[in-house]
Protein backbone atom coordinates (compact mmCIF):
# COMPACT_ATOMS: atom_id res chain seq x y z
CA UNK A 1 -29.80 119.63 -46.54
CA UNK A 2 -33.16 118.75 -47.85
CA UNK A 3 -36.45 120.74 -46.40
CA UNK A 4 -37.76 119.37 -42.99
CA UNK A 5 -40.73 118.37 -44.43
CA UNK A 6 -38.98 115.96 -46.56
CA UNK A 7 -36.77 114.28 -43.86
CA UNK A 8 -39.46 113.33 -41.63
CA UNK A 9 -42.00 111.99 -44.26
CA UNK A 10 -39.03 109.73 -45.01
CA UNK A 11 -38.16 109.17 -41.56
CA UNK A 12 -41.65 108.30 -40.88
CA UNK A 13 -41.92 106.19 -44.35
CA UNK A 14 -39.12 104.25 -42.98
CA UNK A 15 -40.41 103.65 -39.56
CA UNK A 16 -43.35 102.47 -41.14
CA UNK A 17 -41.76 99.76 -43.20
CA UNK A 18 -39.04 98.49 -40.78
CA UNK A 19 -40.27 98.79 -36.91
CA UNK A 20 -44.33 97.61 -38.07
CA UNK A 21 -45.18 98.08 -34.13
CA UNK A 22 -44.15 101.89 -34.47
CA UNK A 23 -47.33 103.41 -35.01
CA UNK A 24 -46.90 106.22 -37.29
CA UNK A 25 -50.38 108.22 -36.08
CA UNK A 26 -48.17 108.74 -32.48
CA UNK A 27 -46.31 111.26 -34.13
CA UNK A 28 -49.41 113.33 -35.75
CA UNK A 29 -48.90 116.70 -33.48
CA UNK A 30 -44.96 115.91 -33.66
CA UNK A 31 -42.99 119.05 -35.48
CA UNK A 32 -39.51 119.20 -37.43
CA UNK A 33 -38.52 122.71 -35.54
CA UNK A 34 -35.02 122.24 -37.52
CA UNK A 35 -32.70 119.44 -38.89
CA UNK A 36 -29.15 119.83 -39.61
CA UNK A 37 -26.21 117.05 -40.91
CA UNK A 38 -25.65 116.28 -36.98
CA UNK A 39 -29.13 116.90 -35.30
CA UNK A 40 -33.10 117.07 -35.28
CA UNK A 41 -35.08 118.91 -33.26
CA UNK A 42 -38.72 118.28 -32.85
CA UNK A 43 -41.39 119.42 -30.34
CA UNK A 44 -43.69 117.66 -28.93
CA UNK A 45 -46.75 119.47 -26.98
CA UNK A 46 -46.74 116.85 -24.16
CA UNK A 47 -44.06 115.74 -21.90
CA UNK A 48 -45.43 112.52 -22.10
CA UNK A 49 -45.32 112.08 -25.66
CA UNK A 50 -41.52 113.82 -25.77
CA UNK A 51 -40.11 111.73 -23.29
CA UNK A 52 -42.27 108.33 -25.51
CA UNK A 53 -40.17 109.71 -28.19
CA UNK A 54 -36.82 110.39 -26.76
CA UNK A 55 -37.38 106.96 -24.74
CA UNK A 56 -38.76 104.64 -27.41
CA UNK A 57 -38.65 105.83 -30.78
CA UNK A 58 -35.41 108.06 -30.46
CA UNK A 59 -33.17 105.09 -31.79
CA UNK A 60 -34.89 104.21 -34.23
CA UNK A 61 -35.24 107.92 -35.57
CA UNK A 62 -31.59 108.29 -35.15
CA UNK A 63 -31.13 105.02 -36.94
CA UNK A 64 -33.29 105.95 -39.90
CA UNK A 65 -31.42 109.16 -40.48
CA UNK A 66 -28.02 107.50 -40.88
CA UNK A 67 -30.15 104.80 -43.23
CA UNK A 68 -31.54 107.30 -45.26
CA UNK A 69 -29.42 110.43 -45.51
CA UNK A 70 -26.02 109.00 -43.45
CA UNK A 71 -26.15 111.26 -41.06
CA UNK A 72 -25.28 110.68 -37.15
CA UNK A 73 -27.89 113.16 -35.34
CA UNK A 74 -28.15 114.32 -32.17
CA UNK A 75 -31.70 114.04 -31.17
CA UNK A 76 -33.42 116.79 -29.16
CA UNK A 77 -37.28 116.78 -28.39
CA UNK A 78 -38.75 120.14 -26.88
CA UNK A 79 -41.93 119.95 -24.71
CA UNK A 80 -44.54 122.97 -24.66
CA UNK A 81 -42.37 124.99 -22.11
CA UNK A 82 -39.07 124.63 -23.55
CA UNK A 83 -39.79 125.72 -27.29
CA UNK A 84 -40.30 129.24 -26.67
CA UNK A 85 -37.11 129.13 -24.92
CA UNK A 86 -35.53 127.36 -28.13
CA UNK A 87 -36.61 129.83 -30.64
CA UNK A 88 -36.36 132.52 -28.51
CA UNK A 89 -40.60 133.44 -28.57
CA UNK A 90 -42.48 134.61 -25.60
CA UNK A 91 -43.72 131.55 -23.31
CA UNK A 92 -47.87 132.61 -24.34
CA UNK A 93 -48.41 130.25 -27.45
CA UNK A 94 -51.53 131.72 -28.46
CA UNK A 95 -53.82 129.22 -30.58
CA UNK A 96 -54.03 132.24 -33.36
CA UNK A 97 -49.91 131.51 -33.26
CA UNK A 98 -50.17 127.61 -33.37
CA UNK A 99 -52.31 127.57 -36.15
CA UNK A 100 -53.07 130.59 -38.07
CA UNK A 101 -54.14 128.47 -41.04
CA UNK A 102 -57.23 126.71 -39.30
CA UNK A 103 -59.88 129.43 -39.97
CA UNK A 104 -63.26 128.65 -41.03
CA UNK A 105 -62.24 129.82 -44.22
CA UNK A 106 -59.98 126.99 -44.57
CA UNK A 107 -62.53 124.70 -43.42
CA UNK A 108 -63.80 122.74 -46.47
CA UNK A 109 -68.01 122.05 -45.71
CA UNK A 110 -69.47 119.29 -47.12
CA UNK A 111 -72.67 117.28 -45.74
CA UNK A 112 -70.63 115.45 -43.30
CA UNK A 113 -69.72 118.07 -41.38
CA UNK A 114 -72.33 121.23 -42.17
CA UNK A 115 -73.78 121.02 -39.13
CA UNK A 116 -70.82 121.11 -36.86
CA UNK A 117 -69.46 123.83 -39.03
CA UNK A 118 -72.51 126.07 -38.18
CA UNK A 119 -72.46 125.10 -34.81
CA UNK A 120 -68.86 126.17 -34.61
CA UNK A 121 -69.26 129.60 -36.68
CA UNK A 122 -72.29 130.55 -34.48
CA UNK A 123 -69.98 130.00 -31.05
CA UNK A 124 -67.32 131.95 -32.33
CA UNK A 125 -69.31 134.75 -33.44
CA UNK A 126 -71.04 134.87 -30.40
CA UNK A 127 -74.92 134.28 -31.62
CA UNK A 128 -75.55 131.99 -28.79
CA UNK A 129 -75.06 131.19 -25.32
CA UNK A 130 -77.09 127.91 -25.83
CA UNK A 131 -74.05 125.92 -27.11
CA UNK A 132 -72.29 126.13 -24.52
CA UNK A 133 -71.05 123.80 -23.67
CA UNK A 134 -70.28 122.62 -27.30
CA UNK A 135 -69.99 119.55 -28.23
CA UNK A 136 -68.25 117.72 -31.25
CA UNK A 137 -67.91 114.24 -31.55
CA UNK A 138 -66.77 111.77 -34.10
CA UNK A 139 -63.87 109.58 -35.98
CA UNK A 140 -60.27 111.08 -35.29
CA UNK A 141 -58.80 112.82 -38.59
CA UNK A 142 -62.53 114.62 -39.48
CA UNK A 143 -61.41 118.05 -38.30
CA UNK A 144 -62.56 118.57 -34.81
CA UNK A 145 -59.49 120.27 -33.94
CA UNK A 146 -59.35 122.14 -36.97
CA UNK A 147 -62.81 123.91 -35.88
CA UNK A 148 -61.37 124.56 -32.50
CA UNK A 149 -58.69 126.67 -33.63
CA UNK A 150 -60.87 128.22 -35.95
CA UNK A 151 -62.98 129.23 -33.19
CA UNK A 152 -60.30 130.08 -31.28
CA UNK A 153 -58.60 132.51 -34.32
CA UNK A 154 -62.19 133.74 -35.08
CA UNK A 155 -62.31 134.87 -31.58
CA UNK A 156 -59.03 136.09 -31.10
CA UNK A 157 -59.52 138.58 -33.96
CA UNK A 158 -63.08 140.25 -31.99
CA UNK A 159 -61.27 139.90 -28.63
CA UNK A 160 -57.28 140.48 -28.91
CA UNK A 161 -57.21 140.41 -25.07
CA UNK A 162 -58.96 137.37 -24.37
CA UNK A 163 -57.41 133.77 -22.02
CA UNK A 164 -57.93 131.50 -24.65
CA UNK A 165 -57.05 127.77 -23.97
CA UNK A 166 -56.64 125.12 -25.60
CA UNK A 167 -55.80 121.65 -24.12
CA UNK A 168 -55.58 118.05 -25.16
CA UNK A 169 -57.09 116.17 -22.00
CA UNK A 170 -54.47 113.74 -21.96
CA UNK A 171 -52.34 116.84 -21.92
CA UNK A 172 -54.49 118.14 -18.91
CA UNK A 173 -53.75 114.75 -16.99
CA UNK A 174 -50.17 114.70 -17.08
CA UNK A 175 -50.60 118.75 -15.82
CA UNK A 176 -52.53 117.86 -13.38
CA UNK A 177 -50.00 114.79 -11.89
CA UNK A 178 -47.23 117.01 -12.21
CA UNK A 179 -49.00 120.08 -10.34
CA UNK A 180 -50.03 117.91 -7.79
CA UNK A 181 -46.30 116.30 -7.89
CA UNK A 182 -44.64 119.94 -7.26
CA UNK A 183 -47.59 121.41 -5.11
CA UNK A 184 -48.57 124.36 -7.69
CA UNK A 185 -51.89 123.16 -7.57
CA UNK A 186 -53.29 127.11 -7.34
CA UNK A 187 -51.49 127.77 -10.24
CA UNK A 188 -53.07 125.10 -12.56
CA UNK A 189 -56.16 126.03 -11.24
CA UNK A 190 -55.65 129.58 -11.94
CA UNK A 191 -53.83 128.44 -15.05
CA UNK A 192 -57.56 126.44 -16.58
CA UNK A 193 -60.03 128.28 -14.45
CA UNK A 194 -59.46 131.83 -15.86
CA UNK A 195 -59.85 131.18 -19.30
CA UNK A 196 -62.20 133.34 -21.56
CA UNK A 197 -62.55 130.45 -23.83
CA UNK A 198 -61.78 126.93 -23.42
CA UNK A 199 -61.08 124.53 -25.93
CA UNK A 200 -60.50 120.72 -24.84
CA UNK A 201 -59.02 118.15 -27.73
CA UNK A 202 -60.22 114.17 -26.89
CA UNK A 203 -62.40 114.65 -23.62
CA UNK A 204 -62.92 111.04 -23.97
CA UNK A 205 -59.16 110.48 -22.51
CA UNK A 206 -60.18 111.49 -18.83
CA UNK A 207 -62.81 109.31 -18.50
CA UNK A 208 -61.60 106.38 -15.63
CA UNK A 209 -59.03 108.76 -14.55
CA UNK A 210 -60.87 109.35 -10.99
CA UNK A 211 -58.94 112.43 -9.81
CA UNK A 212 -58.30 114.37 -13.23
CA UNK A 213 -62.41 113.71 -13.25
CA UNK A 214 -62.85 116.06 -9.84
CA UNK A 215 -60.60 118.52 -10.78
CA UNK A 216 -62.00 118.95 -14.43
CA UNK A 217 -65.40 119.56 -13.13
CA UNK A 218 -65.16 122.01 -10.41
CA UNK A 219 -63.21 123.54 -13.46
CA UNK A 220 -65.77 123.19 -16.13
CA UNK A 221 -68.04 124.44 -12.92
CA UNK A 222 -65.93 127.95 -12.85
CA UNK A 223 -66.05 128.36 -15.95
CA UNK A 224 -69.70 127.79 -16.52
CA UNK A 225 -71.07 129.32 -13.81
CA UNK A 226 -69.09 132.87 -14.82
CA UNK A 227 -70.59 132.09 -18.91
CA UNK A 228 -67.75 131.31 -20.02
CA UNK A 229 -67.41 129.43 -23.41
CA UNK A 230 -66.11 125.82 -23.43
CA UNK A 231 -65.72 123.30 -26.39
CA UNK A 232 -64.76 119.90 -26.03
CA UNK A 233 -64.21 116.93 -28.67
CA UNK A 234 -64.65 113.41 -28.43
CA UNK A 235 -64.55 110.25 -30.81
CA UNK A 236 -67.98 109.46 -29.03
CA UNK A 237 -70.91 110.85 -27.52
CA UNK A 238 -70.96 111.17 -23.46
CA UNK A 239 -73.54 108.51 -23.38
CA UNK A 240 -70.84 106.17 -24.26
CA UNK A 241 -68.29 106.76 -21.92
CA UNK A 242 -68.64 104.49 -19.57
CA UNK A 243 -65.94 105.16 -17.27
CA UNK A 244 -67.14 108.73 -17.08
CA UNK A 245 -68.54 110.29 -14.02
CA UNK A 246 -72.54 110.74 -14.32
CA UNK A 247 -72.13 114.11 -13.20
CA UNK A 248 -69.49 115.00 -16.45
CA UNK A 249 -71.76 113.31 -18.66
CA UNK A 250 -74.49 115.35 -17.59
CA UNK A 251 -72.79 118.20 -17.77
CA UNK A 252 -71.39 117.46 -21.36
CA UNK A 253 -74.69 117.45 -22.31
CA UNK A 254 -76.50 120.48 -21.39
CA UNK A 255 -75.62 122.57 -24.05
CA UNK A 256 -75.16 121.50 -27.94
CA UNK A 257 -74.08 117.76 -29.19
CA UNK A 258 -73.08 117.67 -32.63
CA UNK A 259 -71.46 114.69 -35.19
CA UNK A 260 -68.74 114.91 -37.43
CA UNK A 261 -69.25 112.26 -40.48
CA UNK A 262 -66.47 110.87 -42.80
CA UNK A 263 -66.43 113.31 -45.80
CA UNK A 264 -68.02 111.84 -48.84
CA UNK A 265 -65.94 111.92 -52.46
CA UNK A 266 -66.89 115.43 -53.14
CA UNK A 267 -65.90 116.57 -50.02
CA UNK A 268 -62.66 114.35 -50.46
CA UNK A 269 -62.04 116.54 -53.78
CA UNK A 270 -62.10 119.50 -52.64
CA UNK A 271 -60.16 118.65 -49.67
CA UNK A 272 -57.08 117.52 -52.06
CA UNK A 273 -57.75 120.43 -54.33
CA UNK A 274 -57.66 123.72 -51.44
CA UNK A 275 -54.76 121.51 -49.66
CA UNK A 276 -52.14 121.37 -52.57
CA UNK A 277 -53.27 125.16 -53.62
CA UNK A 278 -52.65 126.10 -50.07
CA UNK A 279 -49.18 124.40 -50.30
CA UNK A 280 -48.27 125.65 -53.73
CA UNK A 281 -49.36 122.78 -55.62
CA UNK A 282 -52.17 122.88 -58.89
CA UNK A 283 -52.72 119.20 -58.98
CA UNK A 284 -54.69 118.38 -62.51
CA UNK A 285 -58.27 117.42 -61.90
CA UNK A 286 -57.53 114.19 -62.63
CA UNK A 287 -55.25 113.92 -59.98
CA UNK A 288 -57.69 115.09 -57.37
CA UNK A 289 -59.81 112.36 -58.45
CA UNK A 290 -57.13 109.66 -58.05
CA UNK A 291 -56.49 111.06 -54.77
CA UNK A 292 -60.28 110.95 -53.15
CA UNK A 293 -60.95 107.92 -54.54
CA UNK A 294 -57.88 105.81 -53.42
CA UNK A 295 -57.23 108.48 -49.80
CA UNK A 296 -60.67 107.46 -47.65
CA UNK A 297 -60.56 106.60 -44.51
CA UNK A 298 -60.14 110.53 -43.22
CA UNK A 299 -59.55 114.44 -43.48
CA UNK A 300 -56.20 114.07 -42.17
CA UNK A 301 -55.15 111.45 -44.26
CA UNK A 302 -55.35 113.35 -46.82
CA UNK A 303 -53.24 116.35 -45.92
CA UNK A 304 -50.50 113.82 -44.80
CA UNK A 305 -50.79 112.51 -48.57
CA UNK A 306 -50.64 116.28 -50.12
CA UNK A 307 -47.79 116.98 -47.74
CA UNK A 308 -46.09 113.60 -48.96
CA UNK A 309 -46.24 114.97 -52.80
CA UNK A 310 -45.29 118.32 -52.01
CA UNK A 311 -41.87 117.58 -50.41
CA UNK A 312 -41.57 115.02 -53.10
CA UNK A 313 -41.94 117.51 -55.38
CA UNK A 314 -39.89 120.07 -53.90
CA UNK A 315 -36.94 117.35 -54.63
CA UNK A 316 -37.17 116.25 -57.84
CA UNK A 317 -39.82 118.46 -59.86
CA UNK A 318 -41.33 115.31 -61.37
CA UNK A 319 -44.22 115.99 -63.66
CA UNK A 320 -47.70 115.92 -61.89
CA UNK A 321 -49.56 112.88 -63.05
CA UNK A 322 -51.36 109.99 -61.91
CA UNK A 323 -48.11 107.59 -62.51
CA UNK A 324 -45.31 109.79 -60.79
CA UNK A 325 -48.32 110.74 -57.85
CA UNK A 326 -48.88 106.81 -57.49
CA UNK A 327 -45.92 106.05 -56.56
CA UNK A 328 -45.37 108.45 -54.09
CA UNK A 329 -48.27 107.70 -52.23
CA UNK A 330 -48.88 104.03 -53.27
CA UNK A 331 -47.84 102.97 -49.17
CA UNK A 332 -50.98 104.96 -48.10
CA UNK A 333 -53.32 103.23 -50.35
CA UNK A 334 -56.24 101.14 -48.27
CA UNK A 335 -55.05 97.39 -48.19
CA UNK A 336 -55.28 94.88 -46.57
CA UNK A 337 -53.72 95.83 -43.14
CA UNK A 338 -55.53 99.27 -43.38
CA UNK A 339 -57.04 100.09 -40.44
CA UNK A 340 -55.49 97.07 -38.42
CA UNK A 341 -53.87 98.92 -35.55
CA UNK A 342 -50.33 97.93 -34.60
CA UNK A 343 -49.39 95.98 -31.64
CA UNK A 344 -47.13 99.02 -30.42
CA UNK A 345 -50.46 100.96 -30.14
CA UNK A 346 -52.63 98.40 -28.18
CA UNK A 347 -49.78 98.06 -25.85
CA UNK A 348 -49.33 101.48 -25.73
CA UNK A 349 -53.31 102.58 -25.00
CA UNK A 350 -53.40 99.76 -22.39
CA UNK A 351 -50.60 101.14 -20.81
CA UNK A 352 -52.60 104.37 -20.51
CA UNK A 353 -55.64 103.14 -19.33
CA UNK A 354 -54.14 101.18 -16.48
CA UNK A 355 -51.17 103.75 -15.98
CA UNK A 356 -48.54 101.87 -16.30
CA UNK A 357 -45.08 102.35 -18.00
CA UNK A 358 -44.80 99.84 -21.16
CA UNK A 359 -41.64 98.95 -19.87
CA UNK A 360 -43.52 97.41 -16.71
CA UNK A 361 -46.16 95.84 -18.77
CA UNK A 362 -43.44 94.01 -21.02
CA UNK A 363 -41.49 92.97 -18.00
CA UNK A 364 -42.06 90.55 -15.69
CA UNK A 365 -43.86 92.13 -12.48
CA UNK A 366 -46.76 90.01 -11.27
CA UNK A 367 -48.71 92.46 -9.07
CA UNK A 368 -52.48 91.98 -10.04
CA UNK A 369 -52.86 95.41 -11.63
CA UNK A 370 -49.99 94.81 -13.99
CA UNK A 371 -50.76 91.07 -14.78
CA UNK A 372 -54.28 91.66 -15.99
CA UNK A 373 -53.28 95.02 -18.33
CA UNK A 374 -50.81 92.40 -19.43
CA UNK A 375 -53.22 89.75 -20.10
CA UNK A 376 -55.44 92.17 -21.69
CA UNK A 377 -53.34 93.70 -23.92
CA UNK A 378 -51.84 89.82 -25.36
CA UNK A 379 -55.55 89.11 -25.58
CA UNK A 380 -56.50 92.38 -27.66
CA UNK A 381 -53.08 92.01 -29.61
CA UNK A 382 -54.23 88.80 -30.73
CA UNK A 383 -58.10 89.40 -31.00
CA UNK A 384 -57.96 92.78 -33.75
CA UNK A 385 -54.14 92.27 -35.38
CA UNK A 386 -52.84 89.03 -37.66
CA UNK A 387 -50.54 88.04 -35.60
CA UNK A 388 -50.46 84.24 -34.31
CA UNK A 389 -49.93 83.60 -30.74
CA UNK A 390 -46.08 82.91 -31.13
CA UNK A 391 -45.96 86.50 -32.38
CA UNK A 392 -47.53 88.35 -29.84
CA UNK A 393 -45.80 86.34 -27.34
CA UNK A 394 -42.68 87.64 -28.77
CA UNK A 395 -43.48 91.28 -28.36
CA UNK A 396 -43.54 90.68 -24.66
CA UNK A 397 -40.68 88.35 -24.63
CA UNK A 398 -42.68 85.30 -23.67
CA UNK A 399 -43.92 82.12 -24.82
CA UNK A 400 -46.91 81.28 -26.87
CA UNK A 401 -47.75 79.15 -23.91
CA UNK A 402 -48.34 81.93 -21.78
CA UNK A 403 -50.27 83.97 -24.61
CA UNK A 404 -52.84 80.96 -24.86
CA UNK A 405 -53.09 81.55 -20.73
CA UNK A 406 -53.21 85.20 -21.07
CA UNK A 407 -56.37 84.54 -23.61
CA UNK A 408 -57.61 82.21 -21.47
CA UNK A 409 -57.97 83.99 -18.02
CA UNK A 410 -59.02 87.19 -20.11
CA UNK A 411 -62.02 85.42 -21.87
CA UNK A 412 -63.15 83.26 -18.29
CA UNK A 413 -63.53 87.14 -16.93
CA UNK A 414 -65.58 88.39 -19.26
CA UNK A 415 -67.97 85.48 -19.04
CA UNK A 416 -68.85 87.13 -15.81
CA UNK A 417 -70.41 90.70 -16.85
CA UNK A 418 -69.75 92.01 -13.03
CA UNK A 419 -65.81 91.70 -13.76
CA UNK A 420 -66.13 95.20 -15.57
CA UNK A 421 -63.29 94.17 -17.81
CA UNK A 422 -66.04 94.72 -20.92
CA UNK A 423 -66.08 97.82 -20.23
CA UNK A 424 -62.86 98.35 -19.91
CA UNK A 425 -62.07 96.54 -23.48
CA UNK A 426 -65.03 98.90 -25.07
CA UNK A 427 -63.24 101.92 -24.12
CA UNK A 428 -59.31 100.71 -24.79
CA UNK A 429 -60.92 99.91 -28.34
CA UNK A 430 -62.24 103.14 -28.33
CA UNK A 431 -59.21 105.01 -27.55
CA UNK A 432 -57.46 102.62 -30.21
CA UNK A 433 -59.87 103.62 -32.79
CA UNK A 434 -59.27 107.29 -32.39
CA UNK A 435 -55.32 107.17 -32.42
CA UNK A 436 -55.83 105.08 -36.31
């Protein structure tokens, strides 16, 4: 069987050019734990996004596995709590155990991001208490997350003993429901509020979510009060949340606000360069060039490309030059459609904003809730993709006579500014934004 990077970079290639509504970025923190001739197993940190998988995207995996490599597979997708119980490790998935290769070391600085990278260093080495809380906001794919875990393996090394957490805030949402769901309240609480260090991924996602909004701040309040450290990340500044408590935003910004950029073409280089060393790879300088000037949009983007040669390469040894490397990465190039999110993804960060299943918004309930995510999403579908009215009326199953309504009632709302619904578009486009 071939290496389990290689099957999903195809499996991913194919979703990408047969199910164009699939968007590929929803399966970023997904993992290949193993893959044999009848089954895949992946994990998944969130039950949300396993059960997404398993509920939406599992046939079509399973479909492109038999395309590609003719296998029938039984697919199985493991949450946070069941991996350890998979692969047989304790149930305390230390960041240092996640990620051991997001140090600051590995962190390539460049202008874009110097000052983060300082910020960062100086919280993990403990210089300051003024940073706290820190900060980091910018484009998804800059490496945020990257300096989280280095803070958290920087720490871990000083302090073997220490809570350290790390959360995406969707993640802490879907907790949060379910702890409220099976009464263990005390022991999320306990679980969030006892942390040494706290790390929180996309802070942006609570905002609008009324009751995740209490119960983060009496927990940022714990943890602030008692000096402990907390870092959060966002795709914007607090100022522009505008579904965000005042009191969160206020208390976002007390300590240290810092941006990440887009790395510039040297940054780009050296990016590609440490990547493919760190994978096993001497890519000719020549190469490296080709690469940051044709991979641009982010960090991550770039280590999905080096990835992409490397199990390439791992199959057929071709020769490492600009021709064989251009056509194994020619589908990632910028074009046209680059940066156009997919029609899968509106629905699906609609759906998440108004908490609803995507089944219900596709269906045919008429309560009011439902009917204006519905409208909204037709109306954003049509406003920031290609498609003509008949085609977004066909991902909901409708007419294009109830698309041109949709558009319609959406746009007679927003003529009146006390509707809110602007500010509910600003942030949905927000939140689509940082999932590209």
């Amino acid at each position: 069987m071939y290496s389990n990077a290689y099957v999903w970079s195809r499996v991913l290639s194919y979703l990408e050019q047969n199910y164009p509504s699939v968007a590929v970025t929803f399966f970023d923190d997904t993992e290949v734990v193993e893959v044999t001739d009848t089954s895949m197993v992946l994990y998944s940190p969130t039950e949300f996004r396993k059960e997404m998988i398993q509920n939406r995207y599992g046939t079509y995996i399973k479909e492109a596995m038999q395309e590609l490599f003719r296998s029938d597979i039984q697919l199985t997708v493991l949450d946070e709590t069941e991996f350890p119980k998979y692969t047989g490790e304790k149930n305390t998935r230390t960041v240092n155990e996640f990620n051991p290769q997001y140090t600051f070391d590995t962190f390539v600085v460049g202008s874009s991001n110097q000052h983060a990278y300082s910020a960062a260093e100086a919280v993990a080495e403990e210089r300051t208490r003024a940073y706290n809380p820190l900060f980091l906001y910018g484009p998804s794919g800059l490496g945020k997350t990257h300096l989280l875990y280095a803070i958290a393996n920087r720490i871990r090394q000083k302090h073997p003993d220490y809570n350290i957490v790390y959360i995406r805030a969707d993640q802490f949402t879907n907790e949060f429901i379910e702890a409220v769901r099976n009464g263990k309240n005390f022991e999320f609480r306990d679980k969030y509020r006892s942390a040494d260090l706290f790390l929180i991924d996309d802070i942006q996602f609570i905002a609008g979510k009324e009751s995740t909004q209490e119960e983060f701040f009496h927990t940022f309040n714990t943890l602030y009060e008692s000096g402990r450290q907390i870092v959060l990340t966002s795709d914007r500044v607090p100022g522009e949340m505008h579904k965000l408590e005042d009191r969160l935003r206020t208390r976002f910004e007390w300590g240290l606000i810092v941006d990440v950029q887009p790395p510039g073409y040297e940054t780009r280089y050296a990016i590609t360069k440490n990547k493919a060393l760190s994978l096993g790879l001497e890519l000719p300088d020549g190469v490296c060039d080709y690469i940051a000037q044709n991979i641009t949009n982010n960090v991550r983007q770039i280590e999905g490309t080096i990835k992409k040669i490397k199990a390439y390469y791992d199959l057929d040894r071709f020769p490492l030059d600009i021709p064989n490397i251009s056509k194994v990465i020619r589908d990632m190039y910028r074009n046209k459609d680059a940066g156009i999110p997919t029609p899968g993804l509106i629905i699906s960060e609609v759906c998440l904003f108004y908490s609803i299943e995507e089944r219900v918004l596709r269906g045919t309930q008429k309560s009011k809730g439902i009917t204006e995510a519905r409208q909204l999403a037709m109306y954003l579908i049509r406003k920031i993709t290609n498609l003509s009215t008949p085609d977004v009326a066909k991902e909901f199953g409708k007419n294009h006579t109830t698309v041109l309504h949709a558009i319609k009632s959406v746009e007679e709302k927003l003529a009146n500014p006390a509707s809110g619904l602007q500010d509910n578009i600003r942030e949905i486009e927000s939140n689509i934004n940082s999932r590209m």
